[in-house]
N, C-alpha and C. Protein backbone atom coordinates (compact mmCIF):
# COMPACT_ATOMS: atom_id res chain seq x y z
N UNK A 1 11.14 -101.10 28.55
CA UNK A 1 10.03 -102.04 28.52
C UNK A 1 8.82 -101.35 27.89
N UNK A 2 8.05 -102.08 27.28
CA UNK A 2 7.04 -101.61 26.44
C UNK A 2 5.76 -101.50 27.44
N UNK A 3 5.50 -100.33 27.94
CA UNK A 3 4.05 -100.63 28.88
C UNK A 3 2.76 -100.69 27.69
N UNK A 4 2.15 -101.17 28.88
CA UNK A 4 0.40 -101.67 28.63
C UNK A 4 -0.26 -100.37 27.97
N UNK A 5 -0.89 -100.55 26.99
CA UNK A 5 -1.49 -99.50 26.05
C UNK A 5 -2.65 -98.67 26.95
N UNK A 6 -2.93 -97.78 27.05
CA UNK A 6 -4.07 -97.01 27.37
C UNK A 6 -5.61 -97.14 26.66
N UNK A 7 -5.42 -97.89 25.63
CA UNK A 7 -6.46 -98.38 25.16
C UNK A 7 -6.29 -99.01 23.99
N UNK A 8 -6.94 -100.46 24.03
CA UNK A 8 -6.44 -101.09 23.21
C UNK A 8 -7.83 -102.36 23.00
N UNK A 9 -8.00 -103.32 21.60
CA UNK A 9 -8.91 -103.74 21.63
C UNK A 9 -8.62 -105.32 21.76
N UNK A 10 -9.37 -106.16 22.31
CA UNK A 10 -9.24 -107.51 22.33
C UNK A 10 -10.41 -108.01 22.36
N UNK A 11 -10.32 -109.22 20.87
CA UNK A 11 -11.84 -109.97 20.78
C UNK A 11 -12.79 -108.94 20.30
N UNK A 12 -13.55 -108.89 21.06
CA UNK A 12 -15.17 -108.15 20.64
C UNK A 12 -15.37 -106.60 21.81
N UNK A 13 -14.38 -106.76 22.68
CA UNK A 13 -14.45 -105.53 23.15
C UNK A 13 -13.15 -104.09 23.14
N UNK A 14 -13.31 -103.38 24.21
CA UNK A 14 -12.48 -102.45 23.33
C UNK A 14 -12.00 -101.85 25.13
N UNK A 15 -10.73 -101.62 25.61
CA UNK A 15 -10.19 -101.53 27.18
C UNK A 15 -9.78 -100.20 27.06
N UNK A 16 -9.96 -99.70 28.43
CA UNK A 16 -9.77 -98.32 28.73
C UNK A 16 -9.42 -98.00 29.86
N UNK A 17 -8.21 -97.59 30.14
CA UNK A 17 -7.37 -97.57 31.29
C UNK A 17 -8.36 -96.40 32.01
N UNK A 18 -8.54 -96.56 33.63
CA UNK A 18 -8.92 -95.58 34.58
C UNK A 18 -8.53 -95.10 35.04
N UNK A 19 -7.45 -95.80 35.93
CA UNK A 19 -6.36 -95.40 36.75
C UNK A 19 -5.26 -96.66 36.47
N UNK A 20 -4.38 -96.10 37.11
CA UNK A 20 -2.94 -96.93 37.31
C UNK A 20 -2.37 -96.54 38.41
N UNK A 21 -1.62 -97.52 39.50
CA UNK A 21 -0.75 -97.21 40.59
C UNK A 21 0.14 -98.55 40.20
N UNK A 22 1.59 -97.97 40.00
CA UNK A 22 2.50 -99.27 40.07
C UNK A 22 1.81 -100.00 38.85
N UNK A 23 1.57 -101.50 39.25
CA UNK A 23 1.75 -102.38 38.49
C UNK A 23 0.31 -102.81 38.57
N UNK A 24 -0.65 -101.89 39.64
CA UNK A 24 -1.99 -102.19 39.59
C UNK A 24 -2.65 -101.44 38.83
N UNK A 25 -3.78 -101.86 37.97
CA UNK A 25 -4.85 -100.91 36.70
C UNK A 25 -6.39 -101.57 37.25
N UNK A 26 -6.86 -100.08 36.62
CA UNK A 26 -8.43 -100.71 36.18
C UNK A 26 -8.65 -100.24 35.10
N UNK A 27 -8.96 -101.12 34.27
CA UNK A 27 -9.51 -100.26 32.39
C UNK A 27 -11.36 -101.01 32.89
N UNK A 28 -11.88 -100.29 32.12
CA UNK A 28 -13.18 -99.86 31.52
C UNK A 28 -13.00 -101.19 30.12
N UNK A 29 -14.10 -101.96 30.57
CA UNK A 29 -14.26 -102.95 29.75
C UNK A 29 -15.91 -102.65 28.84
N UNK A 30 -15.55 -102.52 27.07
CA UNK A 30 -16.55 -102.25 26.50
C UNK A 30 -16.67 -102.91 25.39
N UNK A 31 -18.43 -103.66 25.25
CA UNK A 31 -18.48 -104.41 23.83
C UNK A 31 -18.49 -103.30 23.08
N UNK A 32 -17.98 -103.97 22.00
CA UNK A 32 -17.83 -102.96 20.38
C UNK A 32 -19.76 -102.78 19.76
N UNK A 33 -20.26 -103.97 20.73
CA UNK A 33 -21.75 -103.98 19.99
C UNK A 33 -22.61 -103.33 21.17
N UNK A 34 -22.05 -102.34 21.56
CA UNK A 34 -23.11 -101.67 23.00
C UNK A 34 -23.43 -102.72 23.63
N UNK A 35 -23.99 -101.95 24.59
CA UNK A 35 -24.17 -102.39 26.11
C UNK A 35 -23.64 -101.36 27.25
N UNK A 36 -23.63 -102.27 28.26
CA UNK A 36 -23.44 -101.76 29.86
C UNK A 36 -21.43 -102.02 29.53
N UNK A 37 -21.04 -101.31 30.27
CA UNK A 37 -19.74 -101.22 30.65
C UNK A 37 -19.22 -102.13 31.87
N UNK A 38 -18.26 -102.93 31.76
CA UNK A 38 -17.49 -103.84 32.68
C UNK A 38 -16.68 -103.13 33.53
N UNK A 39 -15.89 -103.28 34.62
CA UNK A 39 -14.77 -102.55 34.91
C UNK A 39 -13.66 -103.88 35.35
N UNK A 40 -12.38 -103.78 34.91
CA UNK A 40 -11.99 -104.83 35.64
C UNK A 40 -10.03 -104.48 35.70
N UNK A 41 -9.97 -104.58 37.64
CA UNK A 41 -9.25 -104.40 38.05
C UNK A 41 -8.18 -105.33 38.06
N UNK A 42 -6.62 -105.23 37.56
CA UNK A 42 -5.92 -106.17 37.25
C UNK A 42 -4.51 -105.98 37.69
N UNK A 43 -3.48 -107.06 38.16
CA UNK A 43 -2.61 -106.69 38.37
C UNK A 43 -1.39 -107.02 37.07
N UNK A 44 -0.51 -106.00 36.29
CA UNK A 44 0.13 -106.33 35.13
C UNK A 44 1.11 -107.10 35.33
N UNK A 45 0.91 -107.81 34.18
CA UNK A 45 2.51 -108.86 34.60
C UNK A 45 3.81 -108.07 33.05
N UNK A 46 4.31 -108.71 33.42
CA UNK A 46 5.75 -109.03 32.45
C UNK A 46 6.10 -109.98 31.67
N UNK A 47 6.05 -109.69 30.30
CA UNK A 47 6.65 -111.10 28.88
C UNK A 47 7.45 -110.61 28.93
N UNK A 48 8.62 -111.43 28.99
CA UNK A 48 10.20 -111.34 28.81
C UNK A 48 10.29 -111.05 26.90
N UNK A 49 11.43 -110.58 26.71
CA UNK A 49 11.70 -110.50 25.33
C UNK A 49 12.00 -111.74 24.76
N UNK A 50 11.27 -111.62 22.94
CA UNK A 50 11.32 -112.93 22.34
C UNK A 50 11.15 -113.05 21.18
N UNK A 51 11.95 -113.75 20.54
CA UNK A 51 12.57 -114.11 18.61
C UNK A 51 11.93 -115.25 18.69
N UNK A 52 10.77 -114.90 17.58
CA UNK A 52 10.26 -116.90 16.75
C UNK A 52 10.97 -117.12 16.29
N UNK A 53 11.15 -117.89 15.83
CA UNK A 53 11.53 -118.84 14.45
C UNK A 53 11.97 -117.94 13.21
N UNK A 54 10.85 -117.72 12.85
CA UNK A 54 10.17 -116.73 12.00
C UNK A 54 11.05 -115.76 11.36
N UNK A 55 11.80 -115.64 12.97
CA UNK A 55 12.45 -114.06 12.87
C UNK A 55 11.92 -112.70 14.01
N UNK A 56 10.41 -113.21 13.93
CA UNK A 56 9.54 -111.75 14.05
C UNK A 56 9.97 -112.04 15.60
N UNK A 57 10.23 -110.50 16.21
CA UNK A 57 10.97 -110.57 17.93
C UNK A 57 9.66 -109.30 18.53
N UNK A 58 9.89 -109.87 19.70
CA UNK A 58 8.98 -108.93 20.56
C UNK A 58 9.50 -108.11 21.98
N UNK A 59 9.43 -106.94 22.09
CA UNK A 59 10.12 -106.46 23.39
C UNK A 59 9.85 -107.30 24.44
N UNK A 60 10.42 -107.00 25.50
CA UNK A 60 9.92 -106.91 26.81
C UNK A 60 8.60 -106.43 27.19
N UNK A 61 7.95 -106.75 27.69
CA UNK A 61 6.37 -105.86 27.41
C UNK A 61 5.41 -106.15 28.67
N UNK A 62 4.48 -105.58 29.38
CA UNK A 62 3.78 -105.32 30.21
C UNK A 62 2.32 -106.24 29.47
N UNK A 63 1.77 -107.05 30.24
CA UNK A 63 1.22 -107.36 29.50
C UNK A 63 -0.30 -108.03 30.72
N UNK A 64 -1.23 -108.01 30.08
CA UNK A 64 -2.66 -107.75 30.60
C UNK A 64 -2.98 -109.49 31.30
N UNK A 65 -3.28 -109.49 32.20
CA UNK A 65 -3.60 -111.36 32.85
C UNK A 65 -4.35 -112.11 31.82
N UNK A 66 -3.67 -113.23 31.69
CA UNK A 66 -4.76 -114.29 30.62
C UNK A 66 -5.95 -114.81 31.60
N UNK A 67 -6.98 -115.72 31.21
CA UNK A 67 -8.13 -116.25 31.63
C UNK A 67 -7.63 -117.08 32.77
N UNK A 68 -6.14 -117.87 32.54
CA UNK A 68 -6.32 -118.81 33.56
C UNK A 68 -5.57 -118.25 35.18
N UNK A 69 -5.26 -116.67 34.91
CA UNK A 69 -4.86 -115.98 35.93
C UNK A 69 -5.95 -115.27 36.79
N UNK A 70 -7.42 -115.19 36.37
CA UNK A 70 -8.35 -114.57 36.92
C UNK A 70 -8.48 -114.94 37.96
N UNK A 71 -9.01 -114.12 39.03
CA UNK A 71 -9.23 -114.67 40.62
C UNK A 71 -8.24 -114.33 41.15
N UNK A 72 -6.53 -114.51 40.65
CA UNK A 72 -5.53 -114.03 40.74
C UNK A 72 -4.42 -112.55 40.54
N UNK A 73 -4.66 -112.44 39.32
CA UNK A 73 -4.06 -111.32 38.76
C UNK A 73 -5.49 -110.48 37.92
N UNK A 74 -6.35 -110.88 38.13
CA UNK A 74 -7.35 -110.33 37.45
C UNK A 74 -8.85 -110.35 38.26
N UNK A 75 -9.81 -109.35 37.82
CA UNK A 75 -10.66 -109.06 38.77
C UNK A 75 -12.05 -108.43 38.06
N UNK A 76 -12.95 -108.60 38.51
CA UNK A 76 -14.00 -108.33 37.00
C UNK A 76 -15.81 -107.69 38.12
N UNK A 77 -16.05 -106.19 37.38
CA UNK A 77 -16.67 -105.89 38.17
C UNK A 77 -17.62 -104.72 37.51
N UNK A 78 -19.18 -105.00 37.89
CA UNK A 78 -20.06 -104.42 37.03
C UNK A 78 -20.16 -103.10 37.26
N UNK A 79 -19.86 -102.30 38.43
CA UNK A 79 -20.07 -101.28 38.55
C UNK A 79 -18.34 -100.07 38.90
N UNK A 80 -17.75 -99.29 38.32
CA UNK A 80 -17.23 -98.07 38.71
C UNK A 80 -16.39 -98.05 40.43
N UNK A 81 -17.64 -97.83 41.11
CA UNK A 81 -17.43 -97.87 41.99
C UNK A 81 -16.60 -98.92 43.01
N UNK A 82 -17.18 -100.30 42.67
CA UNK A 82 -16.94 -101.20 43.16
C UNK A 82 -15.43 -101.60 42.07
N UNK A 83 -15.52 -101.18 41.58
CA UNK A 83 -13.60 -101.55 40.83
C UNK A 83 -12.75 -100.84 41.67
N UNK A 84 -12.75 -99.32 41.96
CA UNK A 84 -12.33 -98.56 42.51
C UNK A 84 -12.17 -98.58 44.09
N UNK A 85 -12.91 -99.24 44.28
CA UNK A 85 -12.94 -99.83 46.24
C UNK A 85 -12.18 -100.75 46.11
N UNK A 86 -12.32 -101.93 45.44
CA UNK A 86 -11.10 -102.87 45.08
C UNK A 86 -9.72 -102.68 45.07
N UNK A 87 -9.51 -101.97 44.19
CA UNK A 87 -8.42 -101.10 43.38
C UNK A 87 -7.90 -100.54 44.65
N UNK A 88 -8.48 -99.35 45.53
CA UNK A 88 -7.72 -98.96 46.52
C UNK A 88 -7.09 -99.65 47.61
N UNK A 89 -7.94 -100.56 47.70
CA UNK A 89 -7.66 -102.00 48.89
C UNK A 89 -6.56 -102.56 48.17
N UNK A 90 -6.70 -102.84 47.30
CA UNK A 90 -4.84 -103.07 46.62
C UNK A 90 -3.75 -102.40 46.89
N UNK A 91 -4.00 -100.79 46.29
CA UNK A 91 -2.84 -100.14 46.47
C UNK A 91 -2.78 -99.00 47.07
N UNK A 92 -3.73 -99.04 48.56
CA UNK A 92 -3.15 -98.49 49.66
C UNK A 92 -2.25 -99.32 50.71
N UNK A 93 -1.48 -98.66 50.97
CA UNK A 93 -0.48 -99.37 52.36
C UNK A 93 -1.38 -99.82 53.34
N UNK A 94 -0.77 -100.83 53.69
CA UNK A 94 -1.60 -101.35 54.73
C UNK A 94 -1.01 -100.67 56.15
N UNK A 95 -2.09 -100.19 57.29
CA UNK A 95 -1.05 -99.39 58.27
C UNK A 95 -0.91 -100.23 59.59
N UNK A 96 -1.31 -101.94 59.43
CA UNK A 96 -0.98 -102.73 60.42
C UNK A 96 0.59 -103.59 60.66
């Protein structure tokens, strides 16, 4: 399976993995035109493998939550810190 890039650009900004546990990430969200830095904690999903028409085929691949998964598989947060408190509350065991 093709995992999720370590940095990679989409639209107008440019993602930067922080950490990873499993199938949970936080990349570093940055406009290409400066500014303040985003952080946003996400859980990766899976595109199955796939042939257009065309011809042109695509692996299996790890792939980053769309817009209408946010709230869900996706998580969006101005400061470092507060991604990372998130992030652990995810993927520490729970000991109840």
């Amino acid at each position: 399976m093709q995992e999720l890039a370590l940095r990679f650009t989409a639209g107008q900004f440019t993602y930067t993995q922080v950490q990873r546990v499993g199938q949970w990430a936080v990349y570093e969200q940055q406009s290409q035109h400066g500014g303040h830095s985003h952080f946003e904690v996400i859980r990766i999903g899976v595109a199955p493998a796939k042939t257009f028409p065309n011809g042109q085929t695509y692996p299996e691949r790890e792939v980053y939550p769309n817009s209408e998964q946010w709230g869900r598989n996706g998580w969006t947060f101005y400061t470092r810190i507060e991604a990372l408190a998130f992030f652990r509350a995810k993927t520490t065991p729970s000991t109840s």
